[in-house]
N, C-alpha and C. Protein backbone atom coordinates (compact mmCIF):
# COMPACT_ATOMS: atom_id res chain seq x y z
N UNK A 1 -10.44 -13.16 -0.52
CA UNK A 1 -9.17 -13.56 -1.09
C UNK A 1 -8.55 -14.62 -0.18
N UNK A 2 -8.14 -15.82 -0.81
CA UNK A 2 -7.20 -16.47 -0.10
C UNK A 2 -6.00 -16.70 0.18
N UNK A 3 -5.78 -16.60 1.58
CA UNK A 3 -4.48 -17.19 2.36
C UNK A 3 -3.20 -16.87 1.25
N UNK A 4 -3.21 -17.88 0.34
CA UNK A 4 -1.99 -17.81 -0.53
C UNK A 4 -1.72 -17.32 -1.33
N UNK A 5 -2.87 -16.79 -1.94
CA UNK A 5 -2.70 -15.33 -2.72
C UNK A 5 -2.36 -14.75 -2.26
N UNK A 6 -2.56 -13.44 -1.14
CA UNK A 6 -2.27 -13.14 0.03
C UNK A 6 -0.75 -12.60 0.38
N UNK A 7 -0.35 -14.30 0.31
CA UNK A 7 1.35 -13.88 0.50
C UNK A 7 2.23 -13.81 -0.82
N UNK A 8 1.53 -13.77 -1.88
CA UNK A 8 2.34 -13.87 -2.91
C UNK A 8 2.36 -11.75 -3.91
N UNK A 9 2.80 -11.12 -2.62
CA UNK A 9 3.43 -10.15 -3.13
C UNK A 9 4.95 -9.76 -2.91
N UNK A 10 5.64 -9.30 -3.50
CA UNK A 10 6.81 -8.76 -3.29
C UNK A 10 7.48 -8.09 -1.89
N UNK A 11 8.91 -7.98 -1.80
CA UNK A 11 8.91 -7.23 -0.36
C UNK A 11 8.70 -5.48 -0.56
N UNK A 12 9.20 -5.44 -1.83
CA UNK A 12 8.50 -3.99 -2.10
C UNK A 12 6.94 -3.58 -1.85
N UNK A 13 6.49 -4.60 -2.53
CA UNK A 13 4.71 -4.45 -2.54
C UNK A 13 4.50 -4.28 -1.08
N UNK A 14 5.00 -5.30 -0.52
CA UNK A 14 4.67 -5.63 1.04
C UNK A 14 5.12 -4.51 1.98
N UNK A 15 6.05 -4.12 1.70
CA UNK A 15 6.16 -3.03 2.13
C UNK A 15 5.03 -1.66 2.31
N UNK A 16 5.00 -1.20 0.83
CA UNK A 16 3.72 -0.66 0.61
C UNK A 16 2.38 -0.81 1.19
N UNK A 17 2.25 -1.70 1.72
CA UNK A 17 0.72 -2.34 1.62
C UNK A 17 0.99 -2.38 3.46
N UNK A 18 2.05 -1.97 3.96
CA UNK A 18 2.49 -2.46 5.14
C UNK A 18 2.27 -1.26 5.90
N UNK A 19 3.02 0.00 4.69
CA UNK A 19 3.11 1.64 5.09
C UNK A 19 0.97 1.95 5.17
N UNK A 20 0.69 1.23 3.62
CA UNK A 20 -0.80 1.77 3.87
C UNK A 20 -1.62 1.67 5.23
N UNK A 21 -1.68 -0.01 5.78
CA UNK A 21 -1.80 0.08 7.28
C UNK A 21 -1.96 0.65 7.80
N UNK A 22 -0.03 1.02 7.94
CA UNK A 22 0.25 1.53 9.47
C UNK A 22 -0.81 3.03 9.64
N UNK A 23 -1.13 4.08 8.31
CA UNK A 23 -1.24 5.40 7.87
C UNK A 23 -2.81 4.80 8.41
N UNK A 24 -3.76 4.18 7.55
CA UNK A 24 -4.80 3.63 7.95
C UNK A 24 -5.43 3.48 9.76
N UNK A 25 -4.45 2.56 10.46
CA UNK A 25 -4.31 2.57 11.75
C UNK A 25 -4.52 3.60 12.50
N UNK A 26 -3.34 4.50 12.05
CA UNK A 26 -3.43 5.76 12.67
C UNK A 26 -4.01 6.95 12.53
N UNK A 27 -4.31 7.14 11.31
CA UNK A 27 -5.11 8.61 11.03
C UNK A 27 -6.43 8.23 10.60
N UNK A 28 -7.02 6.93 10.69
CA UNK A 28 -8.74 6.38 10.09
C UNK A 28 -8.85 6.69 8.63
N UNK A 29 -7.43 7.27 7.77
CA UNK A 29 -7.81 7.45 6.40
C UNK A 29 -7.03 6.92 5.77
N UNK A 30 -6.83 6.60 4.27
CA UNK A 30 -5.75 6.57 3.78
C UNK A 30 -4.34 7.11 3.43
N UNK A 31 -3.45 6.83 3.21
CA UNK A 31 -2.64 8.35 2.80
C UNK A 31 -2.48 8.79 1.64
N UNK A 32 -2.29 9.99 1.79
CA UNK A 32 -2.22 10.25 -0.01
C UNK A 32 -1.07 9.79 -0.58
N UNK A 33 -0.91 10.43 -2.33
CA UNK A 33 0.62 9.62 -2.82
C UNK A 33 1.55 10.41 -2.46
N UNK A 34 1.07 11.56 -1.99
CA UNK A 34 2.20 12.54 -2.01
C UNK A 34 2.76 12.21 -0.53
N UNK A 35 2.09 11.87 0.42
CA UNK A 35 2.85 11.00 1.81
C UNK A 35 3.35 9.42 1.82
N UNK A 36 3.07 8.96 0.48
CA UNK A 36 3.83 7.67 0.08
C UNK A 36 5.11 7.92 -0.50
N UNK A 37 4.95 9.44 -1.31
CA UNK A 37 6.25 9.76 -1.92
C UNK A 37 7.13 10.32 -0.57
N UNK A 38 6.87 11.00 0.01
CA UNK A 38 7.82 11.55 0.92
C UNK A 38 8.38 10.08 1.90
N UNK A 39 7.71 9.28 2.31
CA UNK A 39 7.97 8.08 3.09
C UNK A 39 9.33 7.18 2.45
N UNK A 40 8.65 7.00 0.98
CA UNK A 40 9.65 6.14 0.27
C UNK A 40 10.43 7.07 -0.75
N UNK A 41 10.54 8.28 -0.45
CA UNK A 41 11.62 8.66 -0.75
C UNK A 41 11.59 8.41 -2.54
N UNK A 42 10.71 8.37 -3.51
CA UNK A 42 10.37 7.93 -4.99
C UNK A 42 9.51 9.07 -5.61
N UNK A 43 9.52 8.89 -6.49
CA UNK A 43 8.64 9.92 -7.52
C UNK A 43 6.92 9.81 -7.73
N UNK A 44 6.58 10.76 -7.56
CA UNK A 44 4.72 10.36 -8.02
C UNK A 44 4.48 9.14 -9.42
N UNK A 45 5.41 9.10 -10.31
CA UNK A 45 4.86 8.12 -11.55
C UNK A 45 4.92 6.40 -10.67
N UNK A 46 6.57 6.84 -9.68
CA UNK A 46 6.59 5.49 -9.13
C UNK A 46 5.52 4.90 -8.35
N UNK A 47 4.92 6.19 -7.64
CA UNK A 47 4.37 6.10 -6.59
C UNK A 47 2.68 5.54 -7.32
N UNK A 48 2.44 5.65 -8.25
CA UNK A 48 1.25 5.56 -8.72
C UNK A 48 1.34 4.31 -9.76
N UNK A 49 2.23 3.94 -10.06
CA UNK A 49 2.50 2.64 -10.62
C UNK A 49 2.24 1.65 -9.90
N UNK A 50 2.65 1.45 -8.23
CA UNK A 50 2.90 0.56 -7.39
C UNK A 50 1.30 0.79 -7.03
N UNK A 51 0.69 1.54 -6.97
CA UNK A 51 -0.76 1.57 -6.61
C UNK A 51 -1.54 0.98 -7.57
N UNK A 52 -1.12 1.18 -8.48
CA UNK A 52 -1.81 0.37 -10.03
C UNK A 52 -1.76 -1.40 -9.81
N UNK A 53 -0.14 -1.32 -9.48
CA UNK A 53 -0.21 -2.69 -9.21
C UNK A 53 -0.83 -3.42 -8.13
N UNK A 54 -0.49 -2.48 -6.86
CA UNK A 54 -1.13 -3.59 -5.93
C UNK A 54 -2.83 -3.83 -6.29
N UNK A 55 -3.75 -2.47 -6.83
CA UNK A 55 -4.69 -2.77 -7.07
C UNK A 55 -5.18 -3.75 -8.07
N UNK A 56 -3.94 -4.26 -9.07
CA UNK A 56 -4.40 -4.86 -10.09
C UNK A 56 -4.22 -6.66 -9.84
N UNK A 57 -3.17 -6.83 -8.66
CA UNK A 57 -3.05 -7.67 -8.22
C UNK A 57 -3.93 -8.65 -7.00
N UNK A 58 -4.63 -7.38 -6.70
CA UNK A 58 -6.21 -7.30 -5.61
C UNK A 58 -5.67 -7.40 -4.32
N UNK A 59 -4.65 -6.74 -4.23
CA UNK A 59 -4.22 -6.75 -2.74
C UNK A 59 -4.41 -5.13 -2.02
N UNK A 60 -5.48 -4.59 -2.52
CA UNK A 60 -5.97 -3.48 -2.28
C UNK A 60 -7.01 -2.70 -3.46
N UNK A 61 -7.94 -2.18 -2.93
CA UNK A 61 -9.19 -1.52 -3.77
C UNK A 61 -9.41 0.65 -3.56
N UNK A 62 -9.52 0.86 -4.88
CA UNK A 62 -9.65 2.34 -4.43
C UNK A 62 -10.74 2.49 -5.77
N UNK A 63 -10.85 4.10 -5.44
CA UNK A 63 -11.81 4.42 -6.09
C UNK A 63 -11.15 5.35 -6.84
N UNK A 64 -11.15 5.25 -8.34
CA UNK A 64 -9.84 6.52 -9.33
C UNK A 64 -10.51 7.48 -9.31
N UNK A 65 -9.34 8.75 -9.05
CA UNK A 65 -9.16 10.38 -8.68
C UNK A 65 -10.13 10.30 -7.66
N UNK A 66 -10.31 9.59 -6.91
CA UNK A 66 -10.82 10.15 -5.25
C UNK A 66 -9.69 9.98 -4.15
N UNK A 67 -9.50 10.61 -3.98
CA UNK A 67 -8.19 11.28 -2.86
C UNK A 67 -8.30 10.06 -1.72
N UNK A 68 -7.53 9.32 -0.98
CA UNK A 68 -7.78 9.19 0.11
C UNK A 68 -8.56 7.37 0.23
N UNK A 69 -8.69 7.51 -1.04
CA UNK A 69 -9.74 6.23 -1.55
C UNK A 69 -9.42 4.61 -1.49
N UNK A 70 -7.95 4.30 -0.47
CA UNK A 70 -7.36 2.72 -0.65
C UNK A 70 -7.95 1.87 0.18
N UNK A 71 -8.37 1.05 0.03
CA UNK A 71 -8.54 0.15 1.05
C UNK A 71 -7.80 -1.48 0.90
N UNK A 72 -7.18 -1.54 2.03
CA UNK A 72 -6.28 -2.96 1.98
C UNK A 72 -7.41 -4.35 1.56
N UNK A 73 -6.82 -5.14 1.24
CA UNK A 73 -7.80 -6.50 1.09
C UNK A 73 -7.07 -7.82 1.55
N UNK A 74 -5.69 -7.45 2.22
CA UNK A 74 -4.68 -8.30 2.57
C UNK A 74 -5.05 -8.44 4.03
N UNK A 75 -5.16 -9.47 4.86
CA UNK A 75 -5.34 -9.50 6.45
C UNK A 75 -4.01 -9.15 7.37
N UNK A 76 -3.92 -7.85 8.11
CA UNK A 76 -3.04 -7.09 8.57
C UNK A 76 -1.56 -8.09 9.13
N UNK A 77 -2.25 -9.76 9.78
CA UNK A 77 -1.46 -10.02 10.88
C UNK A 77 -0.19 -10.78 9.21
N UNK A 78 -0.90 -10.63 7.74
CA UNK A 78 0.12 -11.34 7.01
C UNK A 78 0.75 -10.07 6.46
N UNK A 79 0.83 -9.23 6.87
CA UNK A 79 1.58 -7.93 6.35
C UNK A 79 3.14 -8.35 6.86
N UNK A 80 3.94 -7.82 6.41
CA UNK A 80 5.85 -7.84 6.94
C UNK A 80 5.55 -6.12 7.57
N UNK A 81 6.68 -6.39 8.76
CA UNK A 81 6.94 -5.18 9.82
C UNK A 81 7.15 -3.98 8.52
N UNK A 82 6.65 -2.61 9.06
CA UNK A 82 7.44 -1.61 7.88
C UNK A 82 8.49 -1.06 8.50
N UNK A 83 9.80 -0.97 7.46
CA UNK A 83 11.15 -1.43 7.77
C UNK A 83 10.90 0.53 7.33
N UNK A 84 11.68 1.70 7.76
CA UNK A 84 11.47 3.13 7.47
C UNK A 84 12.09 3.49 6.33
N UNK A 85 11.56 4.03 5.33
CA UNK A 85 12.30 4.95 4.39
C UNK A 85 12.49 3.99 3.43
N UNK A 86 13.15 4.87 2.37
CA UNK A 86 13.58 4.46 1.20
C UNK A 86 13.63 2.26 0.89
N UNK A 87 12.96 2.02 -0.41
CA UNK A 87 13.01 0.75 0.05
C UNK A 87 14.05 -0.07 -1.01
């Protein structure tokens, strides 16, 4: 994917894609939705919408109903800082 695709997600998205990271970074897995819901403070439909999108937008790849399954496709250093909680 290129560069300018890249930066052309939302600060919401970016956000998201910012939280996946950080969870990535630190635990070697993905997180589930139900620790995306508690983070951002939103509902599972929200929470699985925004996963729809970033995947549909190709700024991340998973594998459907496998738990755990995201992988970013965005290069970390163009991610925005994740700002905590509710967005």
């Amino acid at each position: 994917m290129n560069d300018k695709k890249q930066l052309q997600f939302t600060d919401k998205q970016g956000q998201y894609l910012a939280y996946i990271h950080k969870y990535l970074t630190n635990h070697g897995k993905a997180p589930a939705e139900k620790e995306m819901e508690r983070f951002f403070g939103t509902t599972p439909p929200t929470i699985h919408q925004m996963i729809l999108t970033l995947e549909n937008k190709g700024f991340i790849t998973r594998i459907p109903r496998q738990p755990r399954s995201i992988q970013l496709l965005v290069r970390s250093e163009l991610l925005p800082i994740l700002r905590a909680g509710k967005i």
